[in-house]
Protein backbone atom coordinates (compact mmCIF):
# COMPACT_ATOMS: atom_id res chain seq x y z
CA UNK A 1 0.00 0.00 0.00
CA UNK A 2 1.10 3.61 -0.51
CA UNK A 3 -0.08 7.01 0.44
CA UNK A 4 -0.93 9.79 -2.01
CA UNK A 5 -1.15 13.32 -1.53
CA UNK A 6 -2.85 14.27 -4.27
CA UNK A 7 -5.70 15.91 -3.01
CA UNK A 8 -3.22 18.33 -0.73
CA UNK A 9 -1.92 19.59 -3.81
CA UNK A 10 -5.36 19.96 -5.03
CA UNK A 11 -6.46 21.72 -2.27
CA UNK A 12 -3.60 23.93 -2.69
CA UNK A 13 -4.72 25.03 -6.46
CA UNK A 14 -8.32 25.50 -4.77
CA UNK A 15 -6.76 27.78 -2.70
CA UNK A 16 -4.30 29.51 -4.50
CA UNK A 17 -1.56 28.44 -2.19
CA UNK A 18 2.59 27.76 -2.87
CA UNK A 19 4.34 24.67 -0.42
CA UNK A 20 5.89 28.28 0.91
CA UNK A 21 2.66 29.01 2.37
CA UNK A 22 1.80 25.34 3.67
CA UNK A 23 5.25 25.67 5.65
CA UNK A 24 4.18 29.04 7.14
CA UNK A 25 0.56 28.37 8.11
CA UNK A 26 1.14 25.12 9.41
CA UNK A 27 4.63 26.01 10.72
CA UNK A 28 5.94 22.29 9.20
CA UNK A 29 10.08 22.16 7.82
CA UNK A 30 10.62 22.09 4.03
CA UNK A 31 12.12 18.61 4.26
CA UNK A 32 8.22 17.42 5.73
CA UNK A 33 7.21 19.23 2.46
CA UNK A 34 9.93 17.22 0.51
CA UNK A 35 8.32 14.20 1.74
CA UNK A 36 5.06 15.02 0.95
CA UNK A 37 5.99 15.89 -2.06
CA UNK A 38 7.90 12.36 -2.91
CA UNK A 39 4.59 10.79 -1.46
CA UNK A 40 6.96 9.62 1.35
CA UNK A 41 5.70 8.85 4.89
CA UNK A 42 5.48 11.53 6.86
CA UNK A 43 5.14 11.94 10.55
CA UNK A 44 1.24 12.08 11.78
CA UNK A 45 1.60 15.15 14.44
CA UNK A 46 3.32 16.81 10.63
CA UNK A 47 -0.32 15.40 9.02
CA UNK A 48 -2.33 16.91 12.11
CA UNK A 49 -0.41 20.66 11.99
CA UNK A 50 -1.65 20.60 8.10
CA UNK A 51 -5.18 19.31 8.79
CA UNK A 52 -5.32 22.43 11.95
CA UNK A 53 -3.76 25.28 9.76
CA UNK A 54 -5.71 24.05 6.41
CA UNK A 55 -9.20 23.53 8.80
CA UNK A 56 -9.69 19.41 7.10
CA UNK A 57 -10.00 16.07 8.19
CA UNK A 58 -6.82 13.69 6.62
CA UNK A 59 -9.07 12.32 4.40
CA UNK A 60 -9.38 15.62 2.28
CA UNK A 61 -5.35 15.97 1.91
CA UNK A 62 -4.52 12.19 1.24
CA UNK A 63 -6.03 8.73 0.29
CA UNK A 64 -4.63 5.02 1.01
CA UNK A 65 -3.44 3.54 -2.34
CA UNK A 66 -3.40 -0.23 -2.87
CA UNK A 67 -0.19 -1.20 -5.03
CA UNK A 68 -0.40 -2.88 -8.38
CA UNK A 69 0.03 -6.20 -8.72
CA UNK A 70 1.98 -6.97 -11.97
């Protein structure tokens, strides 16, 4: 299984926001937002300062992915 952040970058177009503004609002380090970015794992008290400052539930910045089978 993997985790995708897709719809925290969608959110971000939504609301016309830059990962420079993520790190501000939700006071989070740029190498959490390299991660994210990767679709890494990421720290949940990271995923809780982004659901406070952004006012959303985890579910609305990132979904549980099954991997392909080949």
């Amino acid at each position: 299984m993997s985790i995708s952040y897709k719809k925290l970058w969608k959110l971000f177009i939504d609301r016309d926001m830059k990962k420079k503004d993520l790190m501000a609002v939700a006071n989070i380090s740029a190498t959490s937002v390299a991660k994210l970015t990767k679709g890494e794992n990421i720290q949940t008290d990271v995923l809780v300062k982004i659901c406070k400052a952004l006012q959303c539930e985890f579910a609305d910045i990132m979904e549980i992915k099954a991997d392909e089978t080949v």
